[in-house]
PDB file of N, CA and C in Angstrom:
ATOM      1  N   UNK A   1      29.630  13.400   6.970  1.00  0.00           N
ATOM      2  CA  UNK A   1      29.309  11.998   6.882  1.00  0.00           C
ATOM      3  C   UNK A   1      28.034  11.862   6.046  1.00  0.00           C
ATOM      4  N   UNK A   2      27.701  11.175   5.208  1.00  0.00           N
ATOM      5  CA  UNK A   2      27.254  10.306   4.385  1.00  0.00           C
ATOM      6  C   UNK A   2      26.270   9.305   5.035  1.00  0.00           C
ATOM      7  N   UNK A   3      24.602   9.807   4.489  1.00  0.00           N
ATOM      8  CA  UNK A   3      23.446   8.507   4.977  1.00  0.00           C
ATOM      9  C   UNK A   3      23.918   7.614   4.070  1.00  0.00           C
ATOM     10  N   UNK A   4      23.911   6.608   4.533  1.00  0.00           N
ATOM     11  CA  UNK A   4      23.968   5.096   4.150  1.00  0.00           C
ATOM     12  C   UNK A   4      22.509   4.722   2.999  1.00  0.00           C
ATOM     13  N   UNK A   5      22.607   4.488   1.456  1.00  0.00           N
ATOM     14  CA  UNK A   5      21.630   4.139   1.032  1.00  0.00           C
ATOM     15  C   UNK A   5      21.083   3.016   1.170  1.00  0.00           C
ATOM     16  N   UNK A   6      19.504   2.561   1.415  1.00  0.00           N
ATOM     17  CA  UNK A   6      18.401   1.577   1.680  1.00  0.00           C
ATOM     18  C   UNK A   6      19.236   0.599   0.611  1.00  0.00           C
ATOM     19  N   UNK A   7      19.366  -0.502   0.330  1.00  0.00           N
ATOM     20  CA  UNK A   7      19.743  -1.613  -0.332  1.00  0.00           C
ATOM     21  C   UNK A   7      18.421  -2.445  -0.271  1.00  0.00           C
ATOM     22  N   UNK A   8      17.732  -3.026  -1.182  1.00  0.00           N
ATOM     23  CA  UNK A   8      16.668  -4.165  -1.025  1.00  0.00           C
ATOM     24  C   UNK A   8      17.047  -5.335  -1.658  1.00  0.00           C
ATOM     25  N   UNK A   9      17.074  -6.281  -1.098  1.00  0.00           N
ATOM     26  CA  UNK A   9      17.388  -7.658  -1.126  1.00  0.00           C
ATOM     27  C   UNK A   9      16.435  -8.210  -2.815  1.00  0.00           C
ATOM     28  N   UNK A  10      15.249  -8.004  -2.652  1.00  0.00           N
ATOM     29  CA  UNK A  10      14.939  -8.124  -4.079  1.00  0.00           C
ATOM     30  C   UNK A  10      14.380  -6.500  -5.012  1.00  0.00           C
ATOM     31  N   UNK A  11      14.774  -6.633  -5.755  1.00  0.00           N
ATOM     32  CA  UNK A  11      14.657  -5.348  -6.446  1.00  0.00           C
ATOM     33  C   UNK A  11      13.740  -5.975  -8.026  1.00  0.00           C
ATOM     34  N   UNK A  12      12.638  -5.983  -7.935  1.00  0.00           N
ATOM     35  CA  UNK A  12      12.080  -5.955  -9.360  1.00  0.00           C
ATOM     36  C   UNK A  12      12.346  -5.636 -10.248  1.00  0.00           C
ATOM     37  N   UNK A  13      12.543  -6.331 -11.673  1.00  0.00           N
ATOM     38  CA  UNK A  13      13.247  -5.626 -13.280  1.00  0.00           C
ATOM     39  C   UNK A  13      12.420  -4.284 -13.341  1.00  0.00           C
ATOM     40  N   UNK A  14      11.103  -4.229 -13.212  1.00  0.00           N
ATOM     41  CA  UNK A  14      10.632  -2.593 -13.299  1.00  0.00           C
ATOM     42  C   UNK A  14      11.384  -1.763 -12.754  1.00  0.00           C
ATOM     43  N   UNK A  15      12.194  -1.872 -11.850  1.00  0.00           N
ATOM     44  CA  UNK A  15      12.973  -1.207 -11.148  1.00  0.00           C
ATOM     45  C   UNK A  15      14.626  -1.193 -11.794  1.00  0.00           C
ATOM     46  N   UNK A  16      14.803  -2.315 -12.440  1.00  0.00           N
ATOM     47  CA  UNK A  16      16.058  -2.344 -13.084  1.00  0.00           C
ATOM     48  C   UNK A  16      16.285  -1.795 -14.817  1.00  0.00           C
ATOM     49  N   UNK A  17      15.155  -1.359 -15.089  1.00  0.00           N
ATOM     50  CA  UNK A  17      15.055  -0.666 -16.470  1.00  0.00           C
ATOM     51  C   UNK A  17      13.936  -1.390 -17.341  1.00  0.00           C
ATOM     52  N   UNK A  18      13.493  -2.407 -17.046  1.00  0.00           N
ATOM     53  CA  UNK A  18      12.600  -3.214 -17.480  1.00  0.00           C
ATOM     54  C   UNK A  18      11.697  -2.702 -18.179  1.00  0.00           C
ATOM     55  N   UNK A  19      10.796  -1.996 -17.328  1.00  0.00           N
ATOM     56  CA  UNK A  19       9.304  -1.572 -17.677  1.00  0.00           C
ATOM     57  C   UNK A  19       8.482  -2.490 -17.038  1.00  0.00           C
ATOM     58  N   UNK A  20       7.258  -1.527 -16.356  1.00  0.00           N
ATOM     59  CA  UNK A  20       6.246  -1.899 -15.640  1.00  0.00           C
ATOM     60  C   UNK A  20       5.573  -2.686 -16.659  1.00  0.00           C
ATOM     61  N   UNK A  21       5.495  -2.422 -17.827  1.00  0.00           N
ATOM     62  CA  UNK A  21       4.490  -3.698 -18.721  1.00  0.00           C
ATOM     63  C   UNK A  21       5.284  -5.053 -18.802  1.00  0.00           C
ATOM     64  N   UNK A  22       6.782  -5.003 -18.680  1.00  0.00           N
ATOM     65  CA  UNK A  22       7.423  -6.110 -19.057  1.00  0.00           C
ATOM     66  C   UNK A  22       7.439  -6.824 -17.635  1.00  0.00           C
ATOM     67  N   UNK A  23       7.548  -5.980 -16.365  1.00  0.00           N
ATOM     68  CA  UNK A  23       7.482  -6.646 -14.969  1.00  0.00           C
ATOM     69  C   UNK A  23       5.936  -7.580 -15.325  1.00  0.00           C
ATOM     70  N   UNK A  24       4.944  -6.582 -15.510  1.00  0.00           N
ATOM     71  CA  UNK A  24       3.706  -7.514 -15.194  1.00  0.00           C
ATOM     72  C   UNK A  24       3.280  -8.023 -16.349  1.00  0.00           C
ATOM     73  N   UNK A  25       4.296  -8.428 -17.788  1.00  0.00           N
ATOM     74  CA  UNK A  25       4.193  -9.320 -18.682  1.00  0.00           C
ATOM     75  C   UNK A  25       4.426 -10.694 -17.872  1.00  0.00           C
ATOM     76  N   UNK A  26       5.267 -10.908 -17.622  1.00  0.00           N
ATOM     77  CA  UNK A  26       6.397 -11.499 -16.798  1.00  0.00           C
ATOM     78  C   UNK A  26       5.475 -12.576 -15.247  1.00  0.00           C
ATOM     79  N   UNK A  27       5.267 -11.885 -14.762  1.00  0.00           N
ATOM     80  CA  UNK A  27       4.596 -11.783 -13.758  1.00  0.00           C
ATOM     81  C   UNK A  27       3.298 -12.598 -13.710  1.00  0.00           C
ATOM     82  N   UNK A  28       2.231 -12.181 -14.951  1.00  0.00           N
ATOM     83  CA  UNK A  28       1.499 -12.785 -15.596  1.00  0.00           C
ATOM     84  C   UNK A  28       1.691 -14.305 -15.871  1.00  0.00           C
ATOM     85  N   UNK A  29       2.530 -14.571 -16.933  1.00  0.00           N
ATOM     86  CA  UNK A  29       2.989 -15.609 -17.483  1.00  0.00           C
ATOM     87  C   UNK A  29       3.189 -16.557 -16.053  1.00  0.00           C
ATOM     88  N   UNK A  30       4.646 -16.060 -15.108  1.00  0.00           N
ATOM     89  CA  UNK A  30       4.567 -17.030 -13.957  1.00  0.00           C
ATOM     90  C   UNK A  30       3.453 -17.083 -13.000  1.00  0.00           C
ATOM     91  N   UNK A  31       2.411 -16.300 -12.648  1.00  0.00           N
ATOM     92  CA  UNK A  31       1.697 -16.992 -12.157  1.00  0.00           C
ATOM     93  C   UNK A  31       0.726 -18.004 -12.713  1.00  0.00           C
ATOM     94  N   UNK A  32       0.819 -18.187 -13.976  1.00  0.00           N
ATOM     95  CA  UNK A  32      -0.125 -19.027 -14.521  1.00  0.00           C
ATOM     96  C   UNK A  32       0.229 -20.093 -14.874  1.00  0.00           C
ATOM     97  N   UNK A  33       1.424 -20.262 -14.806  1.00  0.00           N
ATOM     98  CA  UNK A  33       2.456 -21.691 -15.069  1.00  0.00           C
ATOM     99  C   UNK A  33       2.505 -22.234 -13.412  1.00  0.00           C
ATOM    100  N   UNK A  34       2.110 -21.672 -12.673  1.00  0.00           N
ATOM    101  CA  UNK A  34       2.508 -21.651 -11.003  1.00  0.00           C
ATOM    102  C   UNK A  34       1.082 -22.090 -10.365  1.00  0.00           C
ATOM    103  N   UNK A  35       0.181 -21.161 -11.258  1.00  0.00           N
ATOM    104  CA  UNK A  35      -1.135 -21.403 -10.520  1.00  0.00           C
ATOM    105  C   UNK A  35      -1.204 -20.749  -9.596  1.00  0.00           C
ATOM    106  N   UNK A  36      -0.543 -19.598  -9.775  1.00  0.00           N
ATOM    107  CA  UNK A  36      -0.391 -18.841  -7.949  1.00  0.00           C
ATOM    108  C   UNK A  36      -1.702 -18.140  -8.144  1.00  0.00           C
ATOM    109  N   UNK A  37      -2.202 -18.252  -6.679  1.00  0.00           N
ATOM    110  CA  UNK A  37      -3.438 -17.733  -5.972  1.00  0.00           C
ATOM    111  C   UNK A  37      -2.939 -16.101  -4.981  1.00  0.00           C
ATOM    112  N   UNK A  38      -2.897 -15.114  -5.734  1.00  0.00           N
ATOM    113  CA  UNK A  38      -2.655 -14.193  -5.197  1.00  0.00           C
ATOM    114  C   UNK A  38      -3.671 -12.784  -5.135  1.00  0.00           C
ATOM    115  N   UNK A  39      -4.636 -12.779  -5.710  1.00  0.00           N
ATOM    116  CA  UNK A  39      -5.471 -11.843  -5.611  1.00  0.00           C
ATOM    117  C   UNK A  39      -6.205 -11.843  -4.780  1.00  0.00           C
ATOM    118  N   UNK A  40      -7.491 -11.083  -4.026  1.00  0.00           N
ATOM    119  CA  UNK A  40      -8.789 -10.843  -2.993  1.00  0.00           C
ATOM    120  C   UNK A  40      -9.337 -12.328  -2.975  1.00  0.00           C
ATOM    121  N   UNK A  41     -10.008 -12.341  -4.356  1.00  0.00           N
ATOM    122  CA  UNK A  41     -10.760 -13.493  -4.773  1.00  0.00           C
ATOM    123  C   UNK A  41     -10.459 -14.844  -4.310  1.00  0.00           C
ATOM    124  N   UNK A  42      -9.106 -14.887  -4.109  1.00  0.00           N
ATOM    125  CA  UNK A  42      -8.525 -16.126  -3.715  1.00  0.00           C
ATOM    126  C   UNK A  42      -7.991 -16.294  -2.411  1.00  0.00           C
ATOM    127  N   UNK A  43      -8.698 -15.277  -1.487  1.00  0.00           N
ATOM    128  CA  UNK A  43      -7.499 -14.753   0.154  1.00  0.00           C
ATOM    129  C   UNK A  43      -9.098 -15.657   0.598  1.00  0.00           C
ATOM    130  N   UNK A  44      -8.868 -16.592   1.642  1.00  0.00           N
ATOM    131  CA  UNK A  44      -9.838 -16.608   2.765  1.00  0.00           C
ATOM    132  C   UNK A  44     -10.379 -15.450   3.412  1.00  0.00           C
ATOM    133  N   UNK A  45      -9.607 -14.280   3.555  1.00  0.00           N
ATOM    134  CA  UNK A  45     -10.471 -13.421   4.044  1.00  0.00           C
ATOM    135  C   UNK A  45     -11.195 -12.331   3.150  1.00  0.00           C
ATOM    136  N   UNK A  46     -11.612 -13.004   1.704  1.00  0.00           N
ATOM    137  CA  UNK A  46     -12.546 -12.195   0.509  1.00  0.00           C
ATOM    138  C   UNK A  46     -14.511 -12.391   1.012  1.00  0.00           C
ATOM    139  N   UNK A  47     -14.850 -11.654   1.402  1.00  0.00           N
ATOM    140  CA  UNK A  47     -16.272 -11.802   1.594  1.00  0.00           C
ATOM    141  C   UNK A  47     -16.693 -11.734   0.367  1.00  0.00           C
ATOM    142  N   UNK A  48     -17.649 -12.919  -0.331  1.00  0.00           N
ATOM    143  CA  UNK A  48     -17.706 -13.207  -1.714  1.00  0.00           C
ATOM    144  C   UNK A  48     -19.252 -12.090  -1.960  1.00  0.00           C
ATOM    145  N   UNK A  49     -19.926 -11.854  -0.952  1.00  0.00           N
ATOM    146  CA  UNK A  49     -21.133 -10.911  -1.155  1.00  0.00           C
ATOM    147  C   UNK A  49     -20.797  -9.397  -1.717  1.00  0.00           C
ATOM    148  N   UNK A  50     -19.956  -9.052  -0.773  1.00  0.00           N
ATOM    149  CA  UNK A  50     -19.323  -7.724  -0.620  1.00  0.00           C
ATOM    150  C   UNK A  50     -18.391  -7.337  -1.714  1.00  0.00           C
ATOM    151  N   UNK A  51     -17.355  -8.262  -1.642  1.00  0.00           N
ATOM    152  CA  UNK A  51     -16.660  -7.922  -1.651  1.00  0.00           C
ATOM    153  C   UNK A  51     -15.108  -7.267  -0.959  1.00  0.00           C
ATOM    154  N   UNK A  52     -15.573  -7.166   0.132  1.00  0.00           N
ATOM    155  CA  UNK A  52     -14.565  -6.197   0.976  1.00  0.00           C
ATOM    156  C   UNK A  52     -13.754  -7.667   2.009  1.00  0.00           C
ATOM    157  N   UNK A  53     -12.709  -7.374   2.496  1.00  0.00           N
ATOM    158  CA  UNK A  53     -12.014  -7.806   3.058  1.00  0.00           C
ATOM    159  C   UNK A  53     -12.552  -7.795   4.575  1.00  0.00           C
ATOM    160  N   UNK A  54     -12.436  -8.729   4.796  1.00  0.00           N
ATOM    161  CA  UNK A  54     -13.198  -9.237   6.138  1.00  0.00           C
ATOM    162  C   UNK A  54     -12.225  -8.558   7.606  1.00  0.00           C
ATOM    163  N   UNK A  55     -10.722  -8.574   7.320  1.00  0.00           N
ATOM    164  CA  UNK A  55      -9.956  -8.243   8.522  1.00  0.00           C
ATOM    165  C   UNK A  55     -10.058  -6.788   8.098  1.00  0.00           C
ATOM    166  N   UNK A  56     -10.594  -6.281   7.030  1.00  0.00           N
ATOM    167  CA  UNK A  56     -10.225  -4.263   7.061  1.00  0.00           C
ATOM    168  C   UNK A  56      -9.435  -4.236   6.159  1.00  0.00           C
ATOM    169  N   UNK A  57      -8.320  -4.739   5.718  1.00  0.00           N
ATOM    170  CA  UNK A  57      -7.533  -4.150   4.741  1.00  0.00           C
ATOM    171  C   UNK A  57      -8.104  -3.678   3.589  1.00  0.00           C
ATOM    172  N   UNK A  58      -7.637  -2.001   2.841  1.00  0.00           N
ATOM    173  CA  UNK A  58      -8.269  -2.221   2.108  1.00  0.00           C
ATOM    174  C   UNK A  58      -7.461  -2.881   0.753  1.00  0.00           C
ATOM    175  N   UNK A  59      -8.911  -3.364  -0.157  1.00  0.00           N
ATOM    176  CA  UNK A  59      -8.284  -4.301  -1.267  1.00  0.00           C
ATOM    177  C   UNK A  59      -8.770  -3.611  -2.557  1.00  0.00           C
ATOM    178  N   UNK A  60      -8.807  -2.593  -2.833  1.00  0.00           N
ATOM    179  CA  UNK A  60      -9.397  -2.186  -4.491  1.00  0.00           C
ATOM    180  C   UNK A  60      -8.495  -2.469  -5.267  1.00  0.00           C
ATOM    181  N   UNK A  61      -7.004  -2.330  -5.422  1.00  0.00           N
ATOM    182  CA  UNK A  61      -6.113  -2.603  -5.672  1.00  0.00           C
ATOM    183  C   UNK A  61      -6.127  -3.834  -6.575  1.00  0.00           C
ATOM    184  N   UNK A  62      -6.009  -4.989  -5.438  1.00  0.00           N
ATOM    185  CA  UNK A  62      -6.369  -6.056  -5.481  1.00  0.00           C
ATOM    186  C   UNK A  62      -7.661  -6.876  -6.204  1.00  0.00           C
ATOM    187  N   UNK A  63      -8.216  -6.685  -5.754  1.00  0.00           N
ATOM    188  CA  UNK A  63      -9.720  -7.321  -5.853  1.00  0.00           C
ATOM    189  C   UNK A  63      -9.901  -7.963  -7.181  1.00  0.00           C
ATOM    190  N   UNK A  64      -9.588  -7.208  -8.420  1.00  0.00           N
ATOM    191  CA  UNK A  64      -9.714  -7.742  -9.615  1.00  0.00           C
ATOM    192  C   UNK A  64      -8.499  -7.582 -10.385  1.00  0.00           C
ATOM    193  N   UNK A  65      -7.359  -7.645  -9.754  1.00  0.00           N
ATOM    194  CA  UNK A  65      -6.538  -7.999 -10.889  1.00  0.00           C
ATOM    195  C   UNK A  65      -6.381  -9.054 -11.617  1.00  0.00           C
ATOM    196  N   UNK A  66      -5.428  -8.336 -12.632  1.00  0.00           N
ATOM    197  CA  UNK A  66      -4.873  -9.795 -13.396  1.00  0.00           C
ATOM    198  C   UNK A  66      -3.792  -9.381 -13.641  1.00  0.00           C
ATOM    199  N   UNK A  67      -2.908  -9.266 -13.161  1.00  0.00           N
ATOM    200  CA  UNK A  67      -1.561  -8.836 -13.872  1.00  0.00           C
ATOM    201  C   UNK A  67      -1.286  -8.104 -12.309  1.00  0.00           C
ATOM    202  N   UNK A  68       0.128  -8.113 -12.392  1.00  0.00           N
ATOM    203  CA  UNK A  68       1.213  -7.709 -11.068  1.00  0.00           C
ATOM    204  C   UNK A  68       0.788  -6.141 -10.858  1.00  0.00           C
ATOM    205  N   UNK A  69       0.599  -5.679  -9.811  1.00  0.00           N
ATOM    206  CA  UNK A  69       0.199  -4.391  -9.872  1.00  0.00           C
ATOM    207  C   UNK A  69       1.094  -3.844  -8.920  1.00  0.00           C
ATOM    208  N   UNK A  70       1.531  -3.047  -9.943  1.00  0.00           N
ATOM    209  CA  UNK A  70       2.955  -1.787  -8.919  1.00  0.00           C
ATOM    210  C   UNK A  70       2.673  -0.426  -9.297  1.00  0.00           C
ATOM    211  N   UNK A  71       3.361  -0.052  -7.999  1.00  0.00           N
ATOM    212  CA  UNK A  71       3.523   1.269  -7.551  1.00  0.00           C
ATOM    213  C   UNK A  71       4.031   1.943  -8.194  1.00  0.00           C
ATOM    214  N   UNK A  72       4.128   3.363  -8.047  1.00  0.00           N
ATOM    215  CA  UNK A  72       5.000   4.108  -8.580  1.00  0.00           C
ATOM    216  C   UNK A  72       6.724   3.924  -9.081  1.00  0.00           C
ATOM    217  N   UNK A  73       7.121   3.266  -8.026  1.00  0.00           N
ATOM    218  CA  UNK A  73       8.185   3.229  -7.400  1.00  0.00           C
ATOM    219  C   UNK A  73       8.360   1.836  -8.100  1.00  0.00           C
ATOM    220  N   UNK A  74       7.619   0.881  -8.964  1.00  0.00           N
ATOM    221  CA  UNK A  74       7.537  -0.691  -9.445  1.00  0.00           C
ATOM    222  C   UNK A  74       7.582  -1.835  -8.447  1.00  0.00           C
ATOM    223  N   UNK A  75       7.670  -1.181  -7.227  1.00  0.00           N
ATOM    224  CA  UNK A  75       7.108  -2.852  -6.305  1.00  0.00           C
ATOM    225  C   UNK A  75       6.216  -3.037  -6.137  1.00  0.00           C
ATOM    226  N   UNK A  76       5.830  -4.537  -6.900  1.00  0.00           N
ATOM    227  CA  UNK A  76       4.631  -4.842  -6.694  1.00  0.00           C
ATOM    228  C   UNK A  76       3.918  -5.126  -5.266  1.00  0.00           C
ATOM    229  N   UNK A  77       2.543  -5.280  -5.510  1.00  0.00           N
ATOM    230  CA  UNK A  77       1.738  -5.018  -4.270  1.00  0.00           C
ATOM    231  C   UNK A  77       1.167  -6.084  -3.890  1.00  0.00           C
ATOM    232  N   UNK A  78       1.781  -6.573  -3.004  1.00  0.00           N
ATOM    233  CA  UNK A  78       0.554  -8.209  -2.065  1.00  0.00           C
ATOM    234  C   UNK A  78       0.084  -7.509  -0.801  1.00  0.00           C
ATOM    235  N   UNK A  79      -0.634  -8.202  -0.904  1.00  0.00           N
ATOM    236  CA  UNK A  79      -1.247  -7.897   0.948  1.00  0.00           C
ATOM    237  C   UNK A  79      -0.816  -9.013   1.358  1.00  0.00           C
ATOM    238  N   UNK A  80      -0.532  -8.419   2.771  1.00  0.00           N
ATOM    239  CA  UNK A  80       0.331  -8.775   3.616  1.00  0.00           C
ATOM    240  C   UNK A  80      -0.310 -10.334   5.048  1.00  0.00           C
ATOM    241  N   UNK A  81      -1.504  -9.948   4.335  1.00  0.00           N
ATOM    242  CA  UNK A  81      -2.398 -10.339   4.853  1.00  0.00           C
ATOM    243  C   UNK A  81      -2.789 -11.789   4.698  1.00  0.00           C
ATOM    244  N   UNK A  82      -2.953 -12.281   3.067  1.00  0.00           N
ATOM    245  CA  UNK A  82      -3.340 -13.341   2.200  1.00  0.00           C
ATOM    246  C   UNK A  82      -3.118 -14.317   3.170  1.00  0.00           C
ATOM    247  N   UNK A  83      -3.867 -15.068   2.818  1.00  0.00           N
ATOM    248  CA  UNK A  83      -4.273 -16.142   3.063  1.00  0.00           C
ATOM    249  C   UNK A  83      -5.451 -17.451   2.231  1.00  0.00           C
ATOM    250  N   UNK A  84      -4.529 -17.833   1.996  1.00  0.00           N
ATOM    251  CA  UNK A  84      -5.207 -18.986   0.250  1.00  0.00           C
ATOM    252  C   UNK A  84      -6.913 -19.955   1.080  1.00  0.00           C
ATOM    253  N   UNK A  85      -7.312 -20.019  -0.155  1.00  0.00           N
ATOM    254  CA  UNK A  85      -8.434 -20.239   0.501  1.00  0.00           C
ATOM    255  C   UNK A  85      -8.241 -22.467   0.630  1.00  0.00           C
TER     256      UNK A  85
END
């Protein structure tokens, strides 16, 4: 018998042959037509002194992007955490 392969409901074009520059070309563009607030800088829980994330998570990752940031594997990375200010 045969493991059953993981299926994910959304699968990122980096993942579909795309390319990680074309995912976070992409990515780029819609959040800025969107205005999406997705980085540290923009989470209520960004301590603006520090820097560091107030609940613990860590955010280096995060903190200063600009552009979709993925993994090895091309899924991109939110914290799970966010919360818009």
């Amino acid at each position: 018998m045969s493991t059953p392969q993981t299926r994910f409901r959304f699968v990122p074009d980096v993942l579909r042959g795309e390319g990680k520059d074309a995912a976070n070309k992409l990515f780029s563009e819609q959040a800025a037509a969107l205005n999406l607030a997705w980085t540290c800088r923009d989470c209520a829980y960004h301590h603006p002194q520090t820097g560091a994330c107030t609940v613990g998570w860590p955010n280096d990752i995060l903190l200063d992007a600009t552009e979709a940031v993925c993994n090895e594997q091309g899924f991109p990375a939110f914290c799970k955490a966010f919360e818009p200010e």
